[in-house]
PDB file of N, CA and C in Angstrom:
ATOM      1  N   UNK A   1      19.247   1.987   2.746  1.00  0.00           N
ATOM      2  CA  UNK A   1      18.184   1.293   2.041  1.00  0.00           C
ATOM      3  C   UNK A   1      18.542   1.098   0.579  1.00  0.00           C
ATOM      4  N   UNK A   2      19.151   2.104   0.131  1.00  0.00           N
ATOM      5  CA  UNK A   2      19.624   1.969  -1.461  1.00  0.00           C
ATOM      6  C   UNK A   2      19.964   0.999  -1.770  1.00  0.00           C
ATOM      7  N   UNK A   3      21.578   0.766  -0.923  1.00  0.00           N
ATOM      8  CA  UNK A   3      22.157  -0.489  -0.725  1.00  0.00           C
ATOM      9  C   UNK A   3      21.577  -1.626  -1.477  1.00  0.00           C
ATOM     10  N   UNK A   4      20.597  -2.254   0.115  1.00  0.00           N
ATOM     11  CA  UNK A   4      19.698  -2.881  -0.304  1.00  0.00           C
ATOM     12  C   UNK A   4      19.003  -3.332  -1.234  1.00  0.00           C
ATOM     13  N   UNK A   5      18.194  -2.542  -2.295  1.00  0.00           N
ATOM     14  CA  UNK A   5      17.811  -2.626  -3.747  1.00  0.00           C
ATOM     15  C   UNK A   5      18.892  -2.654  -4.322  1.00  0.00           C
ATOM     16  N   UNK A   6      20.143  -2.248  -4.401  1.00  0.00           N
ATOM     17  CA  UNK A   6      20.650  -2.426  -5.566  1.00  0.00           C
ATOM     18  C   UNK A   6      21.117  -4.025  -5.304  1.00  0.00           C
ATOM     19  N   UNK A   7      21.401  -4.199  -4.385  1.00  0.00           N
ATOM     20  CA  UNK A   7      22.028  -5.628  -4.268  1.00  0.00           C
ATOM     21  C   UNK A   7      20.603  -6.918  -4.633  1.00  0.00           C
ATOM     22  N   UNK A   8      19.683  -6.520  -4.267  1.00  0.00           N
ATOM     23  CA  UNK A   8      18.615  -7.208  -4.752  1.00  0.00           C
ATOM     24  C   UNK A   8      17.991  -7.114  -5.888  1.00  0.00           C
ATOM     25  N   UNK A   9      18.738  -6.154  -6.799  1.00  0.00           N
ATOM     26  CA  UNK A   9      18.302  -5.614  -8.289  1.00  0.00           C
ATOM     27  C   UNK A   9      19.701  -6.279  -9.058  1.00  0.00           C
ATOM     28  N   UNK A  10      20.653  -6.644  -8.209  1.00  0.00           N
ATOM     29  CA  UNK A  10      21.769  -6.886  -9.199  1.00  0.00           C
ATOM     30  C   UNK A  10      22.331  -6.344 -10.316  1.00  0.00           C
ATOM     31  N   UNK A  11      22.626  -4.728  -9.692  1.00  0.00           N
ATOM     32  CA  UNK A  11      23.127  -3.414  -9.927  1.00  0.00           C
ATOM     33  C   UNK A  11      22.232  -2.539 -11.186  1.00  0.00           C
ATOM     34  N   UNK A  12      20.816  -2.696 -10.671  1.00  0.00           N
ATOM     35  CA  UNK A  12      20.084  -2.187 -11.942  1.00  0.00           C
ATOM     36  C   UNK A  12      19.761  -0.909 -11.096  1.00  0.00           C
ATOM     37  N   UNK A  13      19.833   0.271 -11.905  1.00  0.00           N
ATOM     38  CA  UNK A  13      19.332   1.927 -11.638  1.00  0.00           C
ATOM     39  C   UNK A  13      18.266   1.766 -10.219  1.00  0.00           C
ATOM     40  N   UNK A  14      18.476   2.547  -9.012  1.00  0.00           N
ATOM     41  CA  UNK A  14      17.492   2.768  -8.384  1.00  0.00           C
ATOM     42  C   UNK A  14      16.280   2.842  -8.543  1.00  0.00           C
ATOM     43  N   UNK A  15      16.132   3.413  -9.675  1.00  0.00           N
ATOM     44  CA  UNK A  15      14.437   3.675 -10.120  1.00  0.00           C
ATOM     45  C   UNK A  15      14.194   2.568 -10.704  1.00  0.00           C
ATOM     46  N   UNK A  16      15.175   1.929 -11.633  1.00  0.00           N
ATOM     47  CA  UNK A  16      13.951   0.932 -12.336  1.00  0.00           C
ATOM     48  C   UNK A  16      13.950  -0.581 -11.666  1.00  0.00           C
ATOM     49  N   UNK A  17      14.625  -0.362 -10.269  1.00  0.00           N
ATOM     50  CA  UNK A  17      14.618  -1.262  -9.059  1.00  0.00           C
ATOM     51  C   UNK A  17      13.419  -1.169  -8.500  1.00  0.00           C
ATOM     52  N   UNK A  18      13.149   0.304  -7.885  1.00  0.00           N
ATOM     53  CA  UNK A  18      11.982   0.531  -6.907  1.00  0.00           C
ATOM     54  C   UNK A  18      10.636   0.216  -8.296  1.00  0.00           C
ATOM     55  N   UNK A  19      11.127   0.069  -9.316  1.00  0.00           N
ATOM     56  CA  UNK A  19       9.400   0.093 -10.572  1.00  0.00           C
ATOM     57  C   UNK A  19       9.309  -1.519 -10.298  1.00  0.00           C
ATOM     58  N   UNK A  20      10.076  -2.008 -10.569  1.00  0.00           N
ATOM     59  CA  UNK A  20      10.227  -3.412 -10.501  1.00  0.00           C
ATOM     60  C   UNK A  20       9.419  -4.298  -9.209  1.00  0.00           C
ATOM     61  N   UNK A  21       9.776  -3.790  -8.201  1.00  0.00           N
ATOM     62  CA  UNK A  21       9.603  -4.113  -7.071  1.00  0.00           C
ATOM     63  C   UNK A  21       7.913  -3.952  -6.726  1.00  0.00           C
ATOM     64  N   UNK A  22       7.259  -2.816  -7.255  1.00  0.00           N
ATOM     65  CA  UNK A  22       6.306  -2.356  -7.615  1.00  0.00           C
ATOM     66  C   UNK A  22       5.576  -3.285  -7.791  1.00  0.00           C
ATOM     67  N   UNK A  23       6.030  -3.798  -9.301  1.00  0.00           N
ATOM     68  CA  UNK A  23       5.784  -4.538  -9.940  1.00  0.00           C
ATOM     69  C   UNK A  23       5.101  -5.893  -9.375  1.00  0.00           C
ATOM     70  N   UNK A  24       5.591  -6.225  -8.926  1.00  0.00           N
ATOM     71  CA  UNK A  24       6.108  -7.723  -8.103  1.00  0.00           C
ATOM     72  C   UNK A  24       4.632  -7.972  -6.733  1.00  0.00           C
ATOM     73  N   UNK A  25       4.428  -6.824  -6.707  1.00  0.00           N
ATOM     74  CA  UNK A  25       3.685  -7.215  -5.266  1.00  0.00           C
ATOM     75  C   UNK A  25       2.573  -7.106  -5.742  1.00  0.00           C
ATOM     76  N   UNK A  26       1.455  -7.841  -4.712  1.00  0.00           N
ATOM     77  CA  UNK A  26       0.282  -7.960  -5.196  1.00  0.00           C
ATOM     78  C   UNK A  26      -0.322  -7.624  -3.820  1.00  0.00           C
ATOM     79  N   UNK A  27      -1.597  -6.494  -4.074  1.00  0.00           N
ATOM     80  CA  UNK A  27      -2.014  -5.607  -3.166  1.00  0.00           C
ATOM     81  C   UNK A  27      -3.760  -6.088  -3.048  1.00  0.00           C
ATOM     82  N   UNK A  28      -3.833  -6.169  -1.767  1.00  0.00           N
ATOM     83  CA  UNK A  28      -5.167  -6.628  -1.387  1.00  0.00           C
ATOM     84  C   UNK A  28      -5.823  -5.535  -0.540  1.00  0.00           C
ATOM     85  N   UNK A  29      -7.370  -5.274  -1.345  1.00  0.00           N
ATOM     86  CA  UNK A  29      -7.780  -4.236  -0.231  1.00  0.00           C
ATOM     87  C   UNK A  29      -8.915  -4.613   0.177  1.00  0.00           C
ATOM     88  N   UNK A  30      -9.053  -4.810   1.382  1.00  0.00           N
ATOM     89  CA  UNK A  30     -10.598  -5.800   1.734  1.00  0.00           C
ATOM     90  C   UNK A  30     -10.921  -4.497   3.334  1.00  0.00           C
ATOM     91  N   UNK A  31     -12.408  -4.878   3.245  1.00  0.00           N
ATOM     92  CA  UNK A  31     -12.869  -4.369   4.401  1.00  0.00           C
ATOM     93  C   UNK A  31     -13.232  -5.362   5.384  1.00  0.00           C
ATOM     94  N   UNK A  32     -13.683  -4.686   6.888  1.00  0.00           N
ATOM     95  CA  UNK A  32     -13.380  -5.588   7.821  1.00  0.00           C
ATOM     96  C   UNK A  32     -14.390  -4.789   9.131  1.00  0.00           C
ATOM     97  N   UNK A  33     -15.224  -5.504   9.396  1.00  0.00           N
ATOM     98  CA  UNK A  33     -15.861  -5.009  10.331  1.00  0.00           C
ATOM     99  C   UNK A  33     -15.603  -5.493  11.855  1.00  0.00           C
ATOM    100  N   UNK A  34     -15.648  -4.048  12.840  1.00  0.00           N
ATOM    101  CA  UNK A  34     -15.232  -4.154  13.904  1.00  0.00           C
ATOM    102  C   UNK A  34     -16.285  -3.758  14.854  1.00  0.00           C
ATOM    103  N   UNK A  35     -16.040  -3.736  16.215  1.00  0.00           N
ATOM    104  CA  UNK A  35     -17.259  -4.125  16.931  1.00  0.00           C
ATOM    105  C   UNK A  35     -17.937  -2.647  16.646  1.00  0.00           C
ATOM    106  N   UNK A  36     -19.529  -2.771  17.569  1.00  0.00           N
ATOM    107  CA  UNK A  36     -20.401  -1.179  16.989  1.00  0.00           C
ATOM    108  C   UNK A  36     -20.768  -1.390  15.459  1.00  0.00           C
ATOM    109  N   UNK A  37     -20.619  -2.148  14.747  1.00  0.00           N
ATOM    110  CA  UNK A  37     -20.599  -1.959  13.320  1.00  0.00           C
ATOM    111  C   UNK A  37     -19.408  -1.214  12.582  1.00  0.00           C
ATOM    112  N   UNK A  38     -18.455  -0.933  13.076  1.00  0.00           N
ATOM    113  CA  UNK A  38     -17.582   0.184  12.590  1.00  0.00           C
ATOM    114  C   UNK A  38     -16.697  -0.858  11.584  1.00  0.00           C
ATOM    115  N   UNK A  39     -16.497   0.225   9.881  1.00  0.00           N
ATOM    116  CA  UNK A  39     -15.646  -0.529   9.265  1.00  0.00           C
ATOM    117  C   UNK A  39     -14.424  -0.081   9.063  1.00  0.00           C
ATOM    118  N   UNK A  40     -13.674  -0.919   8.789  1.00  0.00           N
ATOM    119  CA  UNK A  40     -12.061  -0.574   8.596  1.00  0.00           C
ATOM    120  C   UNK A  40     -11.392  -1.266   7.363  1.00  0.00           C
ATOM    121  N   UNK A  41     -10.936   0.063   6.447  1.00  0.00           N
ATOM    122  CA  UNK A  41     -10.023  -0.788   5.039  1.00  0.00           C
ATOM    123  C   UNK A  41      -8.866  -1.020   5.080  1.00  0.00           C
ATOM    124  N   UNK A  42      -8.440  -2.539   4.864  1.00  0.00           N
ATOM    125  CA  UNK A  42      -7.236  -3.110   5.311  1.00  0.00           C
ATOM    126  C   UNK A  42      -6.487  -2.857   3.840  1.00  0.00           C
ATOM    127  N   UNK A  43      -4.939  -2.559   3.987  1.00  0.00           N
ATOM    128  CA  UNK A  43      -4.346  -2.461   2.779  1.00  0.00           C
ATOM    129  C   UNK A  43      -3.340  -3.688   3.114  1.00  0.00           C
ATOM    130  N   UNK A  44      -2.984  -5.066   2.398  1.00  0.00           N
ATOM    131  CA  UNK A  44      -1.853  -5.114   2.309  1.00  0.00           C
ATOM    132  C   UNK A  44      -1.123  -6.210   1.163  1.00  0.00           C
ATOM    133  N   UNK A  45      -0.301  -6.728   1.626  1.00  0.00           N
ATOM    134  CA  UNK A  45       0.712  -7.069   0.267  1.00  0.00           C
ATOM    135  C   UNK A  45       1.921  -6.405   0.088  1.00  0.00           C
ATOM    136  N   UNK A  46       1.912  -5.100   0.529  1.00  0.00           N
ATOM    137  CA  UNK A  46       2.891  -4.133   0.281  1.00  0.00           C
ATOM    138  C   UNK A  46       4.371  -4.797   0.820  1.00  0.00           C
ATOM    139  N   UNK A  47       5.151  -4.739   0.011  1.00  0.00           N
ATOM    140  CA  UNK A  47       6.646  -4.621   0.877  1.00  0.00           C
ATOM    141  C   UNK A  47       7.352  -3.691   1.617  1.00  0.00           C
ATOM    142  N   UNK A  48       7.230  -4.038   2.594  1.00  0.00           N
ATOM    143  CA  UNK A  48       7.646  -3.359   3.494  1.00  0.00           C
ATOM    144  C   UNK A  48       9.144  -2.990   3.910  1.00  0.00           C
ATOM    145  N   UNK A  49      10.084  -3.185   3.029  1.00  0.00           N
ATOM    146  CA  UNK A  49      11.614  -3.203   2.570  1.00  0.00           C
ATOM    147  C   UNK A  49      11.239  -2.271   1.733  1.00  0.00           C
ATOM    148  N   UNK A  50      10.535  -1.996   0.424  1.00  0.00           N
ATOM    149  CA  UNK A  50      10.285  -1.774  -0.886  1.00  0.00           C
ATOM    150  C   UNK A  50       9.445  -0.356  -0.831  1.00  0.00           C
ATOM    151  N   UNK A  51       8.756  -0.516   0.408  1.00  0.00           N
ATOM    152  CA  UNK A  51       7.756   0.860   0.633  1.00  0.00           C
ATOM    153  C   UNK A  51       7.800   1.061   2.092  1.00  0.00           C
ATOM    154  N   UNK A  52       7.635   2.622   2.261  1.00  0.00           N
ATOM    155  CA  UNK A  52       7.895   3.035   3.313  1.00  0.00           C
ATOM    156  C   UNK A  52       6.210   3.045   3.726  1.00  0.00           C
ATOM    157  N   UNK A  53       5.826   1.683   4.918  1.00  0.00           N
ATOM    158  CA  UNK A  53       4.207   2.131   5.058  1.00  0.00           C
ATOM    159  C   UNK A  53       3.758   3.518   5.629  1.00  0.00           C
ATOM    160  N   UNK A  54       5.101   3.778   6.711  1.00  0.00           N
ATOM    161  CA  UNK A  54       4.420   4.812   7.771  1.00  0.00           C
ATOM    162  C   UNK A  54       3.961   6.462   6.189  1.00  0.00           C
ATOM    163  N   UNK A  55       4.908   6.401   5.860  1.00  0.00           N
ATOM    164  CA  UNK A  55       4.653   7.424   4.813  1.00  0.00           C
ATOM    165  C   UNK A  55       3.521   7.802   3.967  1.00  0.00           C
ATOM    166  N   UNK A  56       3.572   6.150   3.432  1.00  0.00           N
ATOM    167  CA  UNK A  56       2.390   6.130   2.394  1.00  0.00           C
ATOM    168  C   UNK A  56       0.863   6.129   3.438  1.00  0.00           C
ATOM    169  N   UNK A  57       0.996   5.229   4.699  1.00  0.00           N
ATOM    170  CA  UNK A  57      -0.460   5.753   4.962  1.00  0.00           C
ATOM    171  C   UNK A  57      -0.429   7.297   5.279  1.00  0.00           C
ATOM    172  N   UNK A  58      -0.014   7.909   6.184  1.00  0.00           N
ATOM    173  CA  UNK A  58       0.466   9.116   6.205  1.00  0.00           C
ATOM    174  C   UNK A  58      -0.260   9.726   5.139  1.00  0.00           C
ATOM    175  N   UNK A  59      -0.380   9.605   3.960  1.00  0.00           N
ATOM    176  CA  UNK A  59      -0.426   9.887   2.502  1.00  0.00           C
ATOM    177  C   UNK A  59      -1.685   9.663   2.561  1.00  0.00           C
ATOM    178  N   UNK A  60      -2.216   8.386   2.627  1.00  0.00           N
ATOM    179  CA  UNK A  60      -3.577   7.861   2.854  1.00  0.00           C
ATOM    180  C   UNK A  60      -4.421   8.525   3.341  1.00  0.00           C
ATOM    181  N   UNK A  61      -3.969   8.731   4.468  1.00  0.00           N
ATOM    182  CA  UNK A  61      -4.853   9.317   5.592  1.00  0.00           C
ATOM    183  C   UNK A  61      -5.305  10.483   5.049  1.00  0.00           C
ATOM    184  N   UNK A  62      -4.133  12.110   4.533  1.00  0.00           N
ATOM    185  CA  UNK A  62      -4.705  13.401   4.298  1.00  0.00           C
ATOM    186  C   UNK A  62      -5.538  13.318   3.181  1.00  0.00           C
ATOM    187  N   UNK A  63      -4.879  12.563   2.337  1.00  0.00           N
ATOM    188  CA  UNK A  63      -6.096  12.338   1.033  1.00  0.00           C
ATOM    189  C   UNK A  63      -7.620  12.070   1.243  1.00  0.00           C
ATOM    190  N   UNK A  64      -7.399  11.326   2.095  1.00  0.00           N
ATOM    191  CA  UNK A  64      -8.853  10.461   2.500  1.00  0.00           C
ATOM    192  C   UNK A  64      -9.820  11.374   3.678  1.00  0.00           C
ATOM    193  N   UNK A  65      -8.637  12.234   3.954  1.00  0.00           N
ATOM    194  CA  UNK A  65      -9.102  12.744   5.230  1.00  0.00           C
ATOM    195  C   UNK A  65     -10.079  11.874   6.381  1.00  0.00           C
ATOM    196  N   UNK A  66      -9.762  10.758   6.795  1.00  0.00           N
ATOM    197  CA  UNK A  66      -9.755   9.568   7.735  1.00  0.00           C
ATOM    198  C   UNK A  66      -8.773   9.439   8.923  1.00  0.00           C
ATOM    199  N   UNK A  67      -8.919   8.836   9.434  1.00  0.00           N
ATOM    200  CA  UNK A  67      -7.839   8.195  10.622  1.00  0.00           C
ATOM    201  C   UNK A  67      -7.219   6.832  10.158  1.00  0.00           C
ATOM    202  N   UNK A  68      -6.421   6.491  10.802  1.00  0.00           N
ATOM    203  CA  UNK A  68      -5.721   4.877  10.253  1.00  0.00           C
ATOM    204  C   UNK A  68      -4.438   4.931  11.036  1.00  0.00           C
ATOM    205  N   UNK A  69      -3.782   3.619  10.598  1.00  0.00           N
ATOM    206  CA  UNK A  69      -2.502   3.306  11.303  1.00  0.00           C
ATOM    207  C   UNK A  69      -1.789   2.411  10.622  1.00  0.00           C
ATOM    208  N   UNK A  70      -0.835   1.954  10.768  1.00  0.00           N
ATOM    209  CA  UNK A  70       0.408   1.343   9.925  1.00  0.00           C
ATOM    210  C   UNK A  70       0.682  -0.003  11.338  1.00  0.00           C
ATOM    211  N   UNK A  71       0.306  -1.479  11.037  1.00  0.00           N
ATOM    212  CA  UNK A  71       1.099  -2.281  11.594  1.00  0.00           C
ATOM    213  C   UNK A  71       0.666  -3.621  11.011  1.00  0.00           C
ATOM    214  N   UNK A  72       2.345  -4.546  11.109  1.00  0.00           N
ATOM    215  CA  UNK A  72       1.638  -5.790  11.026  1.00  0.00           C
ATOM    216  C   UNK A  72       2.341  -5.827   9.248  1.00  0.00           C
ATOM    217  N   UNK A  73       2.765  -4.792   9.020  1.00  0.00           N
ATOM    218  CA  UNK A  73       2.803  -4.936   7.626  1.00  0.00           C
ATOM    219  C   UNK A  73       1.439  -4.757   6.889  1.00  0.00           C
ATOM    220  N   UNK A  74       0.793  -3.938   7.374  1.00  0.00           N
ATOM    221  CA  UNK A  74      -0.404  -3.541   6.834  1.00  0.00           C
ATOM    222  C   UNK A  74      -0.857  -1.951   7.109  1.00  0.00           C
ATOM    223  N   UNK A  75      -1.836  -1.482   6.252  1.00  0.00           N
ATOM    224  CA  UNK A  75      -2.014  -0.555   6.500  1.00  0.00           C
ATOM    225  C   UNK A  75      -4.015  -0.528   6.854  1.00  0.00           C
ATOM    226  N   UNK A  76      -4.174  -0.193   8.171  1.00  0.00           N
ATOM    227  CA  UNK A  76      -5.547   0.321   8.137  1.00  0.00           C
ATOM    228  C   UNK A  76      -6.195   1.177   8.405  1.00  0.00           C
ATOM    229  N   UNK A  77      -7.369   2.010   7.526  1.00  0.00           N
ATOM    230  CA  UNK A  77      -7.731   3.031   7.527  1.00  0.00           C
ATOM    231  C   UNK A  77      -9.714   3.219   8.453  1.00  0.00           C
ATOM    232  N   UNK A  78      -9.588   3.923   9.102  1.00  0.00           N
ATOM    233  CA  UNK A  78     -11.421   4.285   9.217  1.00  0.00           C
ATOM    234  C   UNK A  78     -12.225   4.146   8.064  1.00  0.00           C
ATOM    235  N   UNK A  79     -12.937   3.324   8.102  1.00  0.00           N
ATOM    236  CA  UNK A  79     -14.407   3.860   7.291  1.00  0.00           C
ATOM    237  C   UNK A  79     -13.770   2.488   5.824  1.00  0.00           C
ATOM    238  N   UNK A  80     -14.893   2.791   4.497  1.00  0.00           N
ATOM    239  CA  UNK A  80     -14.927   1.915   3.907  1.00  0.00           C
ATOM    240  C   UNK A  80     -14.617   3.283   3.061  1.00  0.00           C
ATOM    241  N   UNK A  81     -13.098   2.552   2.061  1.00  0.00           N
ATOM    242  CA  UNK A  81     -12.478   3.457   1.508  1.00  0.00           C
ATOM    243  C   UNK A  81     -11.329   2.878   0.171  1.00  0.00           C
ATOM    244  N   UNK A  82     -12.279   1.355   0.287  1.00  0.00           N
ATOM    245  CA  UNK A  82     -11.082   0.248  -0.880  1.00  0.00           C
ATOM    246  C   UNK A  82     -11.627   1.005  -2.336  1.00  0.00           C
ATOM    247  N   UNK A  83     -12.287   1.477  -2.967  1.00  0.00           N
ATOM    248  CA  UNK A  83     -12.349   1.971  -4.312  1.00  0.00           C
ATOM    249  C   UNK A  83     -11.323   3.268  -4.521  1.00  0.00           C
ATOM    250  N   UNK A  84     -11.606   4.454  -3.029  1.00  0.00           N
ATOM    251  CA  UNK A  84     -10.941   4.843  -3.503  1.00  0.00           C
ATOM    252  C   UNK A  84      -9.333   4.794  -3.435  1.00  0.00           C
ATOM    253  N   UNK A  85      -9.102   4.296  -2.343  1.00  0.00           N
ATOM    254  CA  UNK A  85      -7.419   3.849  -1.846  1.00  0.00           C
ATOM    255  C   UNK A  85      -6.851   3.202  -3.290  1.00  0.00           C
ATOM    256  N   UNK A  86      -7.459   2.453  -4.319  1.00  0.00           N
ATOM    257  CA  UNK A  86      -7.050   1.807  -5.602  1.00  0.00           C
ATOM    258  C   UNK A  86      -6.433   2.925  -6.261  1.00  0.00           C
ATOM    259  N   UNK A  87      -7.661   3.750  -6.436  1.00  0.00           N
ATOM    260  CA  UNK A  87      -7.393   4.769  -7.225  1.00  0.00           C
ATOM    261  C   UNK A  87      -6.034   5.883  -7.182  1.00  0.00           C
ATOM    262  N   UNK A  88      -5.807   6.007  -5.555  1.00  0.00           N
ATOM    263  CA  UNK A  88      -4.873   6.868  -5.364  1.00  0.00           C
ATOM    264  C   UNK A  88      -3.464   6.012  -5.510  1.00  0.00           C
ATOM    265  N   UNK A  89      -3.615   4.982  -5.132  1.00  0.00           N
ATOM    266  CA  UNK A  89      -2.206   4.069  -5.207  1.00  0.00           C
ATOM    267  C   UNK A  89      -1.722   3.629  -6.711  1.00  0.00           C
ATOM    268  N   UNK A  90      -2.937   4.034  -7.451  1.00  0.00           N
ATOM    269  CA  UNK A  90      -2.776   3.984  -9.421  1.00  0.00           C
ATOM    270  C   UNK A  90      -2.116   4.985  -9.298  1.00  0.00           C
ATOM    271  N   UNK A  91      -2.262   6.262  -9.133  1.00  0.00           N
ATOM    272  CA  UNK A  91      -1.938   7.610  -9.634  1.00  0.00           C
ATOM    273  C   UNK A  91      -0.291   7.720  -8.831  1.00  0.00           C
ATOM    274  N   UNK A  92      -0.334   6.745  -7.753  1.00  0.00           N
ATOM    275  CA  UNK A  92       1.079   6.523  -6.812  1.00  0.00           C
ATOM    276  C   UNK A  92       2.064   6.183  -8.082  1.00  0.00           C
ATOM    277  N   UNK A  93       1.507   5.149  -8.945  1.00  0.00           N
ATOM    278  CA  UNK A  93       2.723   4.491  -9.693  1.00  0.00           C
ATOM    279  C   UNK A  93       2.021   2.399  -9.529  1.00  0.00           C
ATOM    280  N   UNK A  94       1.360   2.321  -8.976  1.00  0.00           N
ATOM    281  CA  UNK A  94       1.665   1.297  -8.552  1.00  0.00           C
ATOM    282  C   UNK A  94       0.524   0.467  -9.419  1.00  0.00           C
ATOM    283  N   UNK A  95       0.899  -0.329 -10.151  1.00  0.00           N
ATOM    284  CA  UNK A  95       0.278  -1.132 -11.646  1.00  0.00           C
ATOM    285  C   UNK A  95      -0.903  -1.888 -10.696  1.00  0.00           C
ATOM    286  N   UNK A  96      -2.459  -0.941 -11.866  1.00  0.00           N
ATOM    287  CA  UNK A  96      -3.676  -1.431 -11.760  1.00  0.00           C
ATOM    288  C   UNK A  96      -3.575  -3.232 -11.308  1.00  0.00           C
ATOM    289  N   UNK A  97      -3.314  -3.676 -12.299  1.00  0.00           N
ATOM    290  CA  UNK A  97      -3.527  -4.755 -12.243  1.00  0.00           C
ATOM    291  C   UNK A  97      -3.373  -5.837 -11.077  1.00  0.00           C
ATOM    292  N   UNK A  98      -2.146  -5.539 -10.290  1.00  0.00           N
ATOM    293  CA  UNK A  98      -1.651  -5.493  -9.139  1.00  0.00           C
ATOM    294  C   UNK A  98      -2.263  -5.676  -7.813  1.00  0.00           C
ATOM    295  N   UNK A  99      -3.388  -4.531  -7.669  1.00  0.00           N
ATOM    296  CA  UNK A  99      -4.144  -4.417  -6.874  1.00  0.00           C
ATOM    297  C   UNK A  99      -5.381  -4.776  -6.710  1.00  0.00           C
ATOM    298  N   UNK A 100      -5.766  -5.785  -5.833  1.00  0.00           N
ATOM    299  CA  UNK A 100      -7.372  -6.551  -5.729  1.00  0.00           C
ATOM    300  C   UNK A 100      -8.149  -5.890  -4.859  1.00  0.00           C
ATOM    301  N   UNK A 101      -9.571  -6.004  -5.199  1.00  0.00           N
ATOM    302  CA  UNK A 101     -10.621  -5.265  -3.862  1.00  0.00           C
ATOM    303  C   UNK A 101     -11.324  -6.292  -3.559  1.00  0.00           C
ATOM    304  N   UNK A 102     -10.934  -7.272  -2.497  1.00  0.00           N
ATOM    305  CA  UNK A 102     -11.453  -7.832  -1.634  1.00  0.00           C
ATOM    306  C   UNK A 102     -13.157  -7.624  -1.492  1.00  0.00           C
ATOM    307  N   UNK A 103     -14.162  -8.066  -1.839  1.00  0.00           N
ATOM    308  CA  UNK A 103     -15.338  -7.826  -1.523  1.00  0.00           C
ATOM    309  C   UNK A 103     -16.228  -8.775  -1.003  1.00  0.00           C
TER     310      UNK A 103
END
């Protein structure tokens, strides 16, 4: 995977490849209702070259202490959870600005 970024960074430091990349994407978090009334917060935008989803929801999930799943290039979680999923993906690294809440 390194590889990868560096050749798409055009030999710039790993890290300030993966900040960059960061950078670049623009993150949508909208909710979504499913049958029963049940809601579900969709994460995506993410690069999926750039970020490892299974991980980060993984991440999602214990924080949130929820259920969810990783596909599609998306990440979705149980329950209505876009304010705070922002918040934790700020403290991730990943620039406020970046990230929209779908409402």
């Amino acid at each position: 995977m390194s590889g990868e970024l560096s050749s798409l960074c055009g030999g710039l430091p790993e890290e300030l490849c993966e900040q960059l990349a960061r950078e670049q994407q623009v993150i949508k978090i909208k909710l979504e209702k499913r049958r029963y009334g049940r809601e579900v917060t969709i994460i995506e935008g993410l690069d999926e070259r750039e970020v490892n989803l299974k991980k980060l929801a993984s991440k999602l999930k214990s924080k949130l202490a929820t259920g969810g799943t990783y596909k599609n290039g998306r990440i979705e979680l149980q329950g209505d959870h876009r304010h705070r999923v922002k918040d934790i993906l700020v403290d991730m690294g990943f620039p406020e600005e970046n990230i929209i809440i779908v409402e």
